[in-house]
PDB file of N, CA and C in Angstrom:
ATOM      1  N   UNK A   1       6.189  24.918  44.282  1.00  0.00           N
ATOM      2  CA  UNK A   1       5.869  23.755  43.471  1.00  0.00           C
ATOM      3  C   UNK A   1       5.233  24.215  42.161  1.00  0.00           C
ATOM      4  N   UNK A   2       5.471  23.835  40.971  1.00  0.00           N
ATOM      5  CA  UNK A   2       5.282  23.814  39.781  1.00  0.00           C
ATOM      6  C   UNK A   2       4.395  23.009  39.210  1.00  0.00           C
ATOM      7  N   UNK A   3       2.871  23.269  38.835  1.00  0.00           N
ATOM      8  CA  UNK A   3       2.318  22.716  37.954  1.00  0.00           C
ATOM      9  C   UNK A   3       2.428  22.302  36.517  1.00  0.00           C
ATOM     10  N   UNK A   4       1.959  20.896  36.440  1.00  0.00           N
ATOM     11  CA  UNK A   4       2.195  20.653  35.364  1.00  0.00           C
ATOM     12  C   UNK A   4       1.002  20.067  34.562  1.00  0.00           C
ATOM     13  N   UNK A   5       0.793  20.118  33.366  1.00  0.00           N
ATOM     14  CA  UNK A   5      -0.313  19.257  32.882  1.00  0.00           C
ATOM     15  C   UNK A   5      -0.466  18.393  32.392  1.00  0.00           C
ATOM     16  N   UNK A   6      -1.237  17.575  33.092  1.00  0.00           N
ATOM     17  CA  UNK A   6      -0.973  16.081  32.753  1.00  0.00           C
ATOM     18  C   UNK A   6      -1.881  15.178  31.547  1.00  0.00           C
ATOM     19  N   UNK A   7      -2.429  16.108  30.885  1.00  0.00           N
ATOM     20  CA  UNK A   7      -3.237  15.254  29.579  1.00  0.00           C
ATOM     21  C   UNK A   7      -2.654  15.768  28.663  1.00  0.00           C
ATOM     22  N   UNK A   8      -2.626  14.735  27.114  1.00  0.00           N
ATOM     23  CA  UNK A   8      -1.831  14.987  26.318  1.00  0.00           C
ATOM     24  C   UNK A   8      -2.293  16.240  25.498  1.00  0.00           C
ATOM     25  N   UNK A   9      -1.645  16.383  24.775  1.00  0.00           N
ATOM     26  CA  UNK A   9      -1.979  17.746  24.232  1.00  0.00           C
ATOM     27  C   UNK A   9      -2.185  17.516  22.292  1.00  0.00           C
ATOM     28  N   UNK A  10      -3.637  17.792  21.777  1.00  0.00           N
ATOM     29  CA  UNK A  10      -4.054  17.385  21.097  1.00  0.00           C
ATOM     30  C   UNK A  10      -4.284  18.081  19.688  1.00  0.00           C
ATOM     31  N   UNK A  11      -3.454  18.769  19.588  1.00  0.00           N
ATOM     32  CA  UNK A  11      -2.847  19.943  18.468  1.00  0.00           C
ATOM     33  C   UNK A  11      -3.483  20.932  18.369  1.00  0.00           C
ATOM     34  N   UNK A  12      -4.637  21.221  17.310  1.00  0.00           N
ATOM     35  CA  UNK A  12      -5.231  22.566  17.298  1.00  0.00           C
ATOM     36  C   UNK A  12      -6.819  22.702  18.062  1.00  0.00           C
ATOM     37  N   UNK A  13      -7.210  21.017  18.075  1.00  0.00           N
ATOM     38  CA  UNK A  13      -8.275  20.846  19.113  1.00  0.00           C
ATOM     39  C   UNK A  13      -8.145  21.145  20.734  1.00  0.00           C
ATOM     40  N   UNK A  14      -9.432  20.947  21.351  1.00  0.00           N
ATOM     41  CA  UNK A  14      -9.646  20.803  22.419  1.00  0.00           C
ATOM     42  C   UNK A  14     -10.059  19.621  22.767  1.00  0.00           C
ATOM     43  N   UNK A  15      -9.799  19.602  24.307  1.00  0.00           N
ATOM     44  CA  UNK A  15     -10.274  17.854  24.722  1.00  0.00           C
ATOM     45  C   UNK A  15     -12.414  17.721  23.854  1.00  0.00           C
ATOM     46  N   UNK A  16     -12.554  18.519  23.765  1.00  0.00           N
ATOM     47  CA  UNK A  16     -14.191  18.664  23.667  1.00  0.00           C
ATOM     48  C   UNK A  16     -13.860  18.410  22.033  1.00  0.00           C
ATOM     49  N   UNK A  17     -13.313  19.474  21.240  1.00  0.00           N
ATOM     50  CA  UNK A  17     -13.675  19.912  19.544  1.00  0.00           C
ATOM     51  C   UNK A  17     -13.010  18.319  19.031  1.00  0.00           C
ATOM     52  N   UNK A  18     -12.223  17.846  19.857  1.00  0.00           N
ATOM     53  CA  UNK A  18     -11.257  16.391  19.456  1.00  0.00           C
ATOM     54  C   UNK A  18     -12.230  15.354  18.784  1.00  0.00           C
ATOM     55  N   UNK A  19     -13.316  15.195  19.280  1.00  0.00           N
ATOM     56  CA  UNK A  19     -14.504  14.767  18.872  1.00  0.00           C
ATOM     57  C   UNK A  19     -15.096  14.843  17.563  1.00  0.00           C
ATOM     58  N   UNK A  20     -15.237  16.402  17.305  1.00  0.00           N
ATOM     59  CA  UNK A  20     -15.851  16.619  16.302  1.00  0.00           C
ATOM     60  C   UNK A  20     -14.880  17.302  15.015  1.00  0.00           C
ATOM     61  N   UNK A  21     -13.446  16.806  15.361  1.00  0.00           N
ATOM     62  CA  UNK A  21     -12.872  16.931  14.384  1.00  0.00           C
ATOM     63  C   UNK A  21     -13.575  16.216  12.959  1.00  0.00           C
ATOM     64  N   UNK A  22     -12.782  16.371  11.643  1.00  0.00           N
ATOM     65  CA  UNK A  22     -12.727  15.852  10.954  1.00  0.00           C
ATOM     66  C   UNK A  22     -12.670  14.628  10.596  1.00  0.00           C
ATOM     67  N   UNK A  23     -12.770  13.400   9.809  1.00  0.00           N
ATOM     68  CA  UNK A  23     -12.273  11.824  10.327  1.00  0.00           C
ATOM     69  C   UNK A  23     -11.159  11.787   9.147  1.00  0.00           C
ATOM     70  N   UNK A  24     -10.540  11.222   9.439  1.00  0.00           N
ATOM     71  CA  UNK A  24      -9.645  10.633   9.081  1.00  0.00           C
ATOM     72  C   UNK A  24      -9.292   9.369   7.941  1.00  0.00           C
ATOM     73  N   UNK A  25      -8.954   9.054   7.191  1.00  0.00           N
ATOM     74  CA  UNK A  25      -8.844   7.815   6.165  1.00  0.00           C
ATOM     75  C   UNK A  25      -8.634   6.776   7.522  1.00  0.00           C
ATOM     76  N   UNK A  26      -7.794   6.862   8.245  1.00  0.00           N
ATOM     77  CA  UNK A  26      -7.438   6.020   9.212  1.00  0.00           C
ATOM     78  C   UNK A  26      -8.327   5.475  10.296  1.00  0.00           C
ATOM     79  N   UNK A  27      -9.440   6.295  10.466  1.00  0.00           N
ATOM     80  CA  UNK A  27     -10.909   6.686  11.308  1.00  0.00           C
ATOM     81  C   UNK A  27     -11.356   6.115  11.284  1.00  0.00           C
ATOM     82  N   UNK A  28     -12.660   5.806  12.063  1.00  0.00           N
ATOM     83  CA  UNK A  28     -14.223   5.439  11.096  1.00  0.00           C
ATOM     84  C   UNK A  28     -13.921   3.684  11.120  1.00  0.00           C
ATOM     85  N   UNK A  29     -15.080   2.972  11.058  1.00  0.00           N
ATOM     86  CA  UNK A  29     -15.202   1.451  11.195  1.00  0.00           C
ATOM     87  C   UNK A  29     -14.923   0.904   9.469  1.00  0.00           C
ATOM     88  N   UNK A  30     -14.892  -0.500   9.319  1.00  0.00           N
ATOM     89  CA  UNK A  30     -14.284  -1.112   8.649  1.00  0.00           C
ATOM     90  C   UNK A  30     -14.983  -0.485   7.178  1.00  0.00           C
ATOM     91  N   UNK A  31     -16.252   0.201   7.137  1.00  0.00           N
ATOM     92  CA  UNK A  31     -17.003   0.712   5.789  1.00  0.00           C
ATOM     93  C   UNK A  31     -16.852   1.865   5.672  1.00  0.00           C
ATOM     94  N   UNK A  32     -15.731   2.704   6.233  1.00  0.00           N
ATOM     95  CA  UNK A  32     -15.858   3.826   5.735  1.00  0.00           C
ATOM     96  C   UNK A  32     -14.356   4.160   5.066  1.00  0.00           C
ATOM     97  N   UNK A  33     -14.926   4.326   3.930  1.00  0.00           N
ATOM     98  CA  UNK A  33     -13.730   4.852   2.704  1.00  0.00           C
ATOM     99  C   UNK A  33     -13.759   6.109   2.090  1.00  0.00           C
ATOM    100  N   UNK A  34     -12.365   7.057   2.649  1.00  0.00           N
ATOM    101  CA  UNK A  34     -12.430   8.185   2.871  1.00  0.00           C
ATOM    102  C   UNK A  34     -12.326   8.432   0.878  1.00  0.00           C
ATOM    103  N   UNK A  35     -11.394   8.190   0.635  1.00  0.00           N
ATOM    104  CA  UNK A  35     -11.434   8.298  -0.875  1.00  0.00           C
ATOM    105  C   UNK A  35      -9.804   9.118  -0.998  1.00  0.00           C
ATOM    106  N   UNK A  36      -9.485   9.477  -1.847  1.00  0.00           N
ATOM    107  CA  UNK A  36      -8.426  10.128  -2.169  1.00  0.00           C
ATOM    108  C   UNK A  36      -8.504  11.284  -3.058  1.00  0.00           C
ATOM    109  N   UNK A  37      -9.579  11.836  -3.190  1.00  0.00           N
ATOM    110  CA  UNK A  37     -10.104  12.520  -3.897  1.00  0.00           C
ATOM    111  C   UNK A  37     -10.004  12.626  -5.835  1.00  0.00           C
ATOM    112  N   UNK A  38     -10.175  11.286  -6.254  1.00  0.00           N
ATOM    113  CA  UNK A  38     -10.096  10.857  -7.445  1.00  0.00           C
ATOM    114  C   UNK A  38     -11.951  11.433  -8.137  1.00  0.00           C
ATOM    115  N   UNK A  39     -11.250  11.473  -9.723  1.00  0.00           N
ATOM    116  CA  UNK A  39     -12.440  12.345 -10.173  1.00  0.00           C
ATOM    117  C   UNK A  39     -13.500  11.522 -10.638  1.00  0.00           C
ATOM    118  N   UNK A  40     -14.359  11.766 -10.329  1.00  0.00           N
ATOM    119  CA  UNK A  40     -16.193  11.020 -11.126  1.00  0.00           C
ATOM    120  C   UNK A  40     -15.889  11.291 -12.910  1.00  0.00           C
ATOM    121  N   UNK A  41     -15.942   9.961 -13.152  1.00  0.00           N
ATOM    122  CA  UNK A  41     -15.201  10.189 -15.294  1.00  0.00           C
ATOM    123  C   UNK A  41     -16.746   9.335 -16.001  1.00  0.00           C
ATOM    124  N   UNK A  42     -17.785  10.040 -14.684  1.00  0.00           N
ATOM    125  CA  UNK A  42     -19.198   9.454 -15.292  1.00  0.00           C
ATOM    126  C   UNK A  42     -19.897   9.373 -14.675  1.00  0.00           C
ATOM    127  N   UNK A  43     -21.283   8.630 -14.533  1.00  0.00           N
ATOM    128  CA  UNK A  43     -22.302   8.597 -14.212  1.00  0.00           C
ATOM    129  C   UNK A  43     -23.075   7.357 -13.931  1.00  0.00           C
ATOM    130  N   UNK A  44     -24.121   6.631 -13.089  1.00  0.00           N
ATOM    131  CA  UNK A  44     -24.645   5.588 -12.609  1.00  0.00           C
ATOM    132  C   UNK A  44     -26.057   5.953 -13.664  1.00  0.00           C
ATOM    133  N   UNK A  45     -26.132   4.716 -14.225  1.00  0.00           N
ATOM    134  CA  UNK A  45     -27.733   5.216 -14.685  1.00  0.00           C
ATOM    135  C   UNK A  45     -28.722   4.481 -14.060  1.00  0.00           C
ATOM    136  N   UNK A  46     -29.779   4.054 -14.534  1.00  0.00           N
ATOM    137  CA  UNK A  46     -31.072   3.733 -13.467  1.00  0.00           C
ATOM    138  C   UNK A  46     -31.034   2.436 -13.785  1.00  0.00           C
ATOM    139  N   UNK A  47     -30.645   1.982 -14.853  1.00  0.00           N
ATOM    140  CA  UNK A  47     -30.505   0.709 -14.239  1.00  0.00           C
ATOM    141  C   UNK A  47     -29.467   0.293 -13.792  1.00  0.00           C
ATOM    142  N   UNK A  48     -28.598   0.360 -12.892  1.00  0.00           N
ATOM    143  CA  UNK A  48     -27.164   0.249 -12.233  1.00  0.00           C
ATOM    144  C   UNK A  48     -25.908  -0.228 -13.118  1.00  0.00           C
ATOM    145  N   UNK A  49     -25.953   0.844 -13.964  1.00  0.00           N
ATOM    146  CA  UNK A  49     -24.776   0.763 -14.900  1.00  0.00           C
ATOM    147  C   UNK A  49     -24.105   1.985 -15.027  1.00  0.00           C
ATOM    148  N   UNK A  50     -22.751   2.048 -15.062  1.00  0.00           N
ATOM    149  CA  UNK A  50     -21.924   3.320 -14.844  1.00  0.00           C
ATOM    150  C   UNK A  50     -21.502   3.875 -16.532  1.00  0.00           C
ATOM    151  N   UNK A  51     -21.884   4.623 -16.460  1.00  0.00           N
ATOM    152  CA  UNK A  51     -21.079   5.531 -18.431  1.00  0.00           C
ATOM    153  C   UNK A  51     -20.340   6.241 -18.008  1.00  0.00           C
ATOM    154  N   UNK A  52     -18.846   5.742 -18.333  1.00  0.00           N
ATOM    155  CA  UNK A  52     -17.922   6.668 -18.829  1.00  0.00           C
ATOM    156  C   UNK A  52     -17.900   7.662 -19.652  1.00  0.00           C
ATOM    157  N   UNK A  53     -18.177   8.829 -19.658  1.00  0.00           N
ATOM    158  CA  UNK A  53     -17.739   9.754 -20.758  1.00  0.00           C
ATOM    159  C   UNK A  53     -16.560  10.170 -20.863  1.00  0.00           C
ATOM    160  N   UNK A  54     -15.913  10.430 -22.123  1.00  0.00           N
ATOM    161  CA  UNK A  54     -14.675  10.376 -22.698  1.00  0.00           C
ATOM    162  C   UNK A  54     -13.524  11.500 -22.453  1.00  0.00           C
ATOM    163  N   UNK A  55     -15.051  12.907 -22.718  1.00  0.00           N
ATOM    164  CA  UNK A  55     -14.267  13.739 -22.302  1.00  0.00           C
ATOM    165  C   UNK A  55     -13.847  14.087 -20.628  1.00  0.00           C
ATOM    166  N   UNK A  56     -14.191  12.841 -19.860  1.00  0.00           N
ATOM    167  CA  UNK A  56     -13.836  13.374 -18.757  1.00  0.00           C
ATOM    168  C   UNK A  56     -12.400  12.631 -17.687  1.00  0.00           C
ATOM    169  N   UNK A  57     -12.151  11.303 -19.149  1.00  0.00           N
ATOM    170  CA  UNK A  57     -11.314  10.347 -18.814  1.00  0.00           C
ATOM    171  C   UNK A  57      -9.684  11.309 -18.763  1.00  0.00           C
ATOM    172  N   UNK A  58      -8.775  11.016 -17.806  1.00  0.00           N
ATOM    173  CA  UNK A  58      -7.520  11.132 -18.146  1.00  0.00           C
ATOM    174  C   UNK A  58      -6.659  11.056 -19.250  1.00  0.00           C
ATOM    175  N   UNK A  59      -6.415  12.030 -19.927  1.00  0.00           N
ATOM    176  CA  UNK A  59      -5.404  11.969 -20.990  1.00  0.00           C
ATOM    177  C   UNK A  59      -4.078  11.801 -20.697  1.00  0.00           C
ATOM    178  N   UNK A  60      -3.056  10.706 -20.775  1.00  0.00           N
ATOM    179  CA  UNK A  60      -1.750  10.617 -20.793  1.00  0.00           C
ATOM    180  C   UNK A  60      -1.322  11.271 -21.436  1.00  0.00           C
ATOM    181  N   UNK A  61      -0.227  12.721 -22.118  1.00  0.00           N
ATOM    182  CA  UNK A  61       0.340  12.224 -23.399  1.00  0.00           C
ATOM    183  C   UNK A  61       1.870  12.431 -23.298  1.00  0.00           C
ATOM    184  N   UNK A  62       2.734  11.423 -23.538  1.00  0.00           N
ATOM    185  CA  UNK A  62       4.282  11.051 -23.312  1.00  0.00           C
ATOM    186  C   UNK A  62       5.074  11.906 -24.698  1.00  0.00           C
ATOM    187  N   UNK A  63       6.320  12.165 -24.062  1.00  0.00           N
ATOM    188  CA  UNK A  63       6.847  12.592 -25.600  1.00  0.00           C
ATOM    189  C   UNK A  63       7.538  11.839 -25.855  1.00  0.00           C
ATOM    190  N   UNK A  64       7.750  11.905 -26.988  1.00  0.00           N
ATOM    191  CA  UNK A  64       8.229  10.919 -28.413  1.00  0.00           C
ATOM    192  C   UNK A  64       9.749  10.385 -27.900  1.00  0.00           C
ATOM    193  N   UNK A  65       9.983   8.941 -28.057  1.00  0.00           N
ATOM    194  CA  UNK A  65      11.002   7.921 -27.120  1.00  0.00           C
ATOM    195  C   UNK A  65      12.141   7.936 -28.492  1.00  0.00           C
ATOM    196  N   UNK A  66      11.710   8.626 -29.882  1.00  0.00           N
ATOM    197  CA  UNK A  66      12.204   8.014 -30.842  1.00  0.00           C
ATOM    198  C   UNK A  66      14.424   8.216 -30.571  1.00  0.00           C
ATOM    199  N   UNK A  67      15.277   7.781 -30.689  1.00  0.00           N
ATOM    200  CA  UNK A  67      16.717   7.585 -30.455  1.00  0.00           C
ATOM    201  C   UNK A  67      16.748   7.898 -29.073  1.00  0.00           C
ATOM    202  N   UNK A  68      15.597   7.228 -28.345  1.00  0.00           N
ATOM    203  CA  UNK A  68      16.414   7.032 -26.741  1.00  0.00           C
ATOM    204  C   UNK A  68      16.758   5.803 -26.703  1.00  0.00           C
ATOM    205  N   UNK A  69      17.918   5.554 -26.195  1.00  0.00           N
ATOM    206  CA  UNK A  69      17.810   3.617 -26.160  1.00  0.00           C
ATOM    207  C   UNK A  69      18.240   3.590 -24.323  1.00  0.00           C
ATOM    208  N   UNK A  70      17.669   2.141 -24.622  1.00  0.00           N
ATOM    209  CA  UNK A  70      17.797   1.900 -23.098  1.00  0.00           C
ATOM    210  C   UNK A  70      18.863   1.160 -22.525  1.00  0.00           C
ATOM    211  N   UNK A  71      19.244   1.093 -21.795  1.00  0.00           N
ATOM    212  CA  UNK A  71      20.510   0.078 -20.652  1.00  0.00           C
ATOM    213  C   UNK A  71      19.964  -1.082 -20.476  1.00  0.00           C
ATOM    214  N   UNK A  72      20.469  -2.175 -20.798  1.00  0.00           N
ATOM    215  CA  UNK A  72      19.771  -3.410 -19.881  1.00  0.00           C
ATOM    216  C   UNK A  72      20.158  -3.422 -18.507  1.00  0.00           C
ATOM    217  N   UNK A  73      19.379  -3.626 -17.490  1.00  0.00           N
ATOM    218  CA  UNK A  73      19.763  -3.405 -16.120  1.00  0.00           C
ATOM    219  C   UNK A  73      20.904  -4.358 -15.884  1.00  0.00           C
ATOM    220  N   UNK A  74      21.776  -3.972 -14.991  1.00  0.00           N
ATOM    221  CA  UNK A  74      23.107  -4.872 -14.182  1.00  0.00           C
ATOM    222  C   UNK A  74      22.471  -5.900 -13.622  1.00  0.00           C
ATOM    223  N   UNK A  75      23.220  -7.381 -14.194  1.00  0.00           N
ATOM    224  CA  UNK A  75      22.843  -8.275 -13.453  1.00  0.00           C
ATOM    225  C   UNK A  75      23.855  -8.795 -12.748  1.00  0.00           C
ATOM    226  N   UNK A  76      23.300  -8.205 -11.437  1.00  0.00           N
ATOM    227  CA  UNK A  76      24.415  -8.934 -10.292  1.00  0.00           C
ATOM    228  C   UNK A  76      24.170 -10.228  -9.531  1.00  0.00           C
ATOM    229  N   UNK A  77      24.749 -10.933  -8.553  1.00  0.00           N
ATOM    230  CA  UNK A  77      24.631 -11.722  -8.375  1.00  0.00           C
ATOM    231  C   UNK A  77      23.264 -11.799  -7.109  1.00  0.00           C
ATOM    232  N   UNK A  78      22.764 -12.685  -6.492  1.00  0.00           N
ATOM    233  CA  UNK A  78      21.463 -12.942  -6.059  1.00  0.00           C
ATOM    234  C   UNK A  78      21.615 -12.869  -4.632  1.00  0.00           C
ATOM    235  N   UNK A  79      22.863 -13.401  -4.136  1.00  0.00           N
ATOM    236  CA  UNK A  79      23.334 -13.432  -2.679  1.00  0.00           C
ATOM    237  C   UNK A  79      24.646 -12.481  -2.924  1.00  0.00           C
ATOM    238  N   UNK A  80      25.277 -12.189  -1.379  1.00  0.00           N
ATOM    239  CA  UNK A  80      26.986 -11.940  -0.997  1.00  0.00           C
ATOM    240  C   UNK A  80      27.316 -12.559  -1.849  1.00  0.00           C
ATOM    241  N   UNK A  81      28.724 -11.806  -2.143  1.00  0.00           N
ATOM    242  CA  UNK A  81      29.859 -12.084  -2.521  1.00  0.00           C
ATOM    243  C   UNK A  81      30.417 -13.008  -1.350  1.00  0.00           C
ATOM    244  N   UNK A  82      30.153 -12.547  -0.393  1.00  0.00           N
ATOM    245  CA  UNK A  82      30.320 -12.697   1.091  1.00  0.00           C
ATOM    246  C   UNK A  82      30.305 -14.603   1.709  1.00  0.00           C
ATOM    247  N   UNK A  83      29.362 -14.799   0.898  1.00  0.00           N
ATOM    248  CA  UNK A  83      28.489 -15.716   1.485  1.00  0.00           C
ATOM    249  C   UNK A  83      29.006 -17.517   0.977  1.00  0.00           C
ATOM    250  N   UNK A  84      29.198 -18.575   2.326  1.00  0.00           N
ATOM    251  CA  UNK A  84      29.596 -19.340   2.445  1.00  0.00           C
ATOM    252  C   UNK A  84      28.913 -20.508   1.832  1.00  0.00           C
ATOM    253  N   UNK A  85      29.707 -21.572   1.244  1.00  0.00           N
ATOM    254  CA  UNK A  85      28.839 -22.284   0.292  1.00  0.00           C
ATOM    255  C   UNK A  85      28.342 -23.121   1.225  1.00  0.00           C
ATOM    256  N   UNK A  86      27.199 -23.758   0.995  1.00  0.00           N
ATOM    257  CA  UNK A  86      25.932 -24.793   1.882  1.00  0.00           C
ATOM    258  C   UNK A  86      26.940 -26.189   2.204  1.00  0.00           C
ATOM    259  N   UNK A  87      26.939 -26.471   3.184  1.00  0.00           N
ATOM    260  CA  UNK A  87      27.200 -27.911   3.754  1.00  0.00           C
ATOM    261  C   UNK A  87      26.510 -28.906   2.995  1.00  0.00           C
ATOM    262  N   UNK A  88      26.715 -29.711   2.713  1.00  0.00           N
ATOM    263  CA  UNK A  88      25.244 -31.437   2.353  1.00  0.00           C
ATOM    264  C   UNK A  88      25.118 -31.675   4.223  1.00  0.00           C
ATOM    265  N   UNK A  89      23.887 -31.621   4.375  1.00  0.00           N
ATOM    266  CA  UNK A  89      23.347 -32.481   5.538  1.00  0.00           C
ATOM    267  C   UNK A  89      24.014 -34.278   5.684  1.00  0.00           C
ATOM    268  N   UNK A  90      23.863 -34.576   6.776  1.00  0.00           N
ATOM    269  CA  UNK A  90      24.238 -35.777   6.618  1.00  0.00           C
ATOM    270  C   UNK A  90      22.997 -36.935   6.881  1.00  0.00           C
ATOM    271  N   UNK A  91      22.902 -37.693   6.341  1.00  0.00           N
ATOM    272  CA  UNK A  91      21.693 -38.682   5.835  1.00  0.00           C
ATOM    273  C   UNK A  91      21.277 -38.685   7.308  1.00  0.00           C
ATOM    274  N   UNK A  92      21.707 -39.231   7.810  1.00  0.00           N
ATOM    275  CA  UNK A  92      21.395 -39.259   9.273  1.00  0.00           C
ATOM    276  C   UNK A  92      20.222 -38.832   9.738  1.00  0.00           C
ATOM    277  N   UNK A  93      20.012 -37.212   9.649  1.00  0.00           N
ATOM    278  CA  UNK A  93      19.368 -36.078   9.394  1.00  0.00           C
ATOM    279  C   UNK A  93      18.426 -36.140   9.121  1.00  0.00           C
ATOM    280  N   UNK A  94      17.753 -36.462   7.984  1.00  0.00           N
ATOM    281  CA  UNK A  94      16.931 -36.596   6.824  1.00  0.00           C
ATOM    282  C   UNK A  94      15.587 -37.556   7.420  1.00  0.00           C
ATOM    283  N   UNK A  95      14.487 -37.083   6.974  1.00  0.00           N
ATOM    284  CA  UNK A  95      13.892 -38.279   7.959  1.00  0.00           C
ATOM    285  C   UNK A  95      12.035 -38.006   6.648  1.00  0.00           C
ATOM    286  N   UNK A  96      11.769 -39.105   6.494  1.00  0.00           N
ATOM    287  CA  UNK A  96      11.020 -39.201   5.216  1.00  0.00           C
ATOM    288  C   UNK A  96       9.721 -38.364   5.689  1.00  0.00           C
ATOM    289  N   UNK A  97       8.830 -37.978   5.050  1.00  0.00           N
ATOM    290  CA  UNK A  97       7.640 -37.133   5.142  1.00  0.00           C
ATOM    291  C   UNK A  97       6.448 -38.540   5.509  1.00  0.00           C
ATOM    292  N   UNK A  98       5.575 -38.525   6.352  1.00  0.00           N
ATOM    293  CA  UNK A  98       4.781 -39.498   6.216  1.00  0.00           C
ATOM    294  C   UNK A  98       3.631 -38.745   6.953  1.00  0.00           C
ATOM    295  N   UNK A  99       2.733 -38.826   5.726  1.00  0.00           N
ATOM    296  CA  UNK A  99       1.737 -38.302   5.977  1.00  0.00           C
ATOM    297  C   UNK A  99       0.493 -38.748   7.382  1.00  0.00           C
ATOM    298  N   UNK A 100      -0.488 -38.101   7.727  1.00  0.00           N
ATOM    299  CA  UNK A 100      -1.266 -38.186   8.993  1.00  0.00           C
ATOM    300  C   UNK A 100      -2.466 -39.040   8.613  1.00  0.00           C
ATOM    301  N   UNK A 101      -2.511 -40.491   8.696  1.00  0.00           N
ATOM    302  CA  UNK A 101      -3.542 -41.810   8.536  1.00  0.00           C
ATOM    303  C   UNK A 101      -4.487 -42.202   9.432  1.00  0.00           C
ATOM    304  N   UNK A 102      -5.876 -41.927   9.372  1.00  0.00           N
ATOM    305  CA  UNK A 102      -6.548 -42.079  10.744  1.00  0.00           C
ATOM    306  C   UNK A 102      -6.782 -43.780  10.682  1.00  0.00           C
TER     307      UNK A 102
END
């Protein structure tokens, strides 16, 4: 007879270190925000106001668009080609909205 093991197997942890892994963005109760590791472009001062400094903001810089021209996108249709035109209901059917009057 062949043993087998029957708890799952938990990658580079142990049933014990599983614990004290790392947490996770996914982890942790509804207040904990792992972050994405975006950069501090400033500072909190004492009276609870944040300064941006300039040199620490993101610089975009794009190159020059000058004789590119653009495509207007394809406008196709919204439904199938496929697709069967709507019946009219028959009055019959139809039955007026009347609102809830205590």
């Amino acid at each position: 007879m062949q043993r087998v093991a029957t708890f799952a197997t938990r990658g580079k942890y142990s049933r014990r270190q599983f614990r004290r892994a790392p947490l996770g963005s996914k982890q942790g109760n509804k207040n904990f925000l792992k972050g994405t590791g975006g950069r501090r472009i400033g500072h909190h001062t004492t009276k609870g106001r944040y300064v941006v400094l300039p040199h620490r903001t993101l610089e975009i810089s794009a190159p020059s668009l000058e004789g590119f021209t653009v495509r207007a996108p394809q406008q196709g249709p919204a439904c199938s080609h496929m697709a069967q035109p709507m019946r009219p209901l028959p009055s019959a059917q139809l039955t007026p909205y009347v609102p809830y009057s205590a």
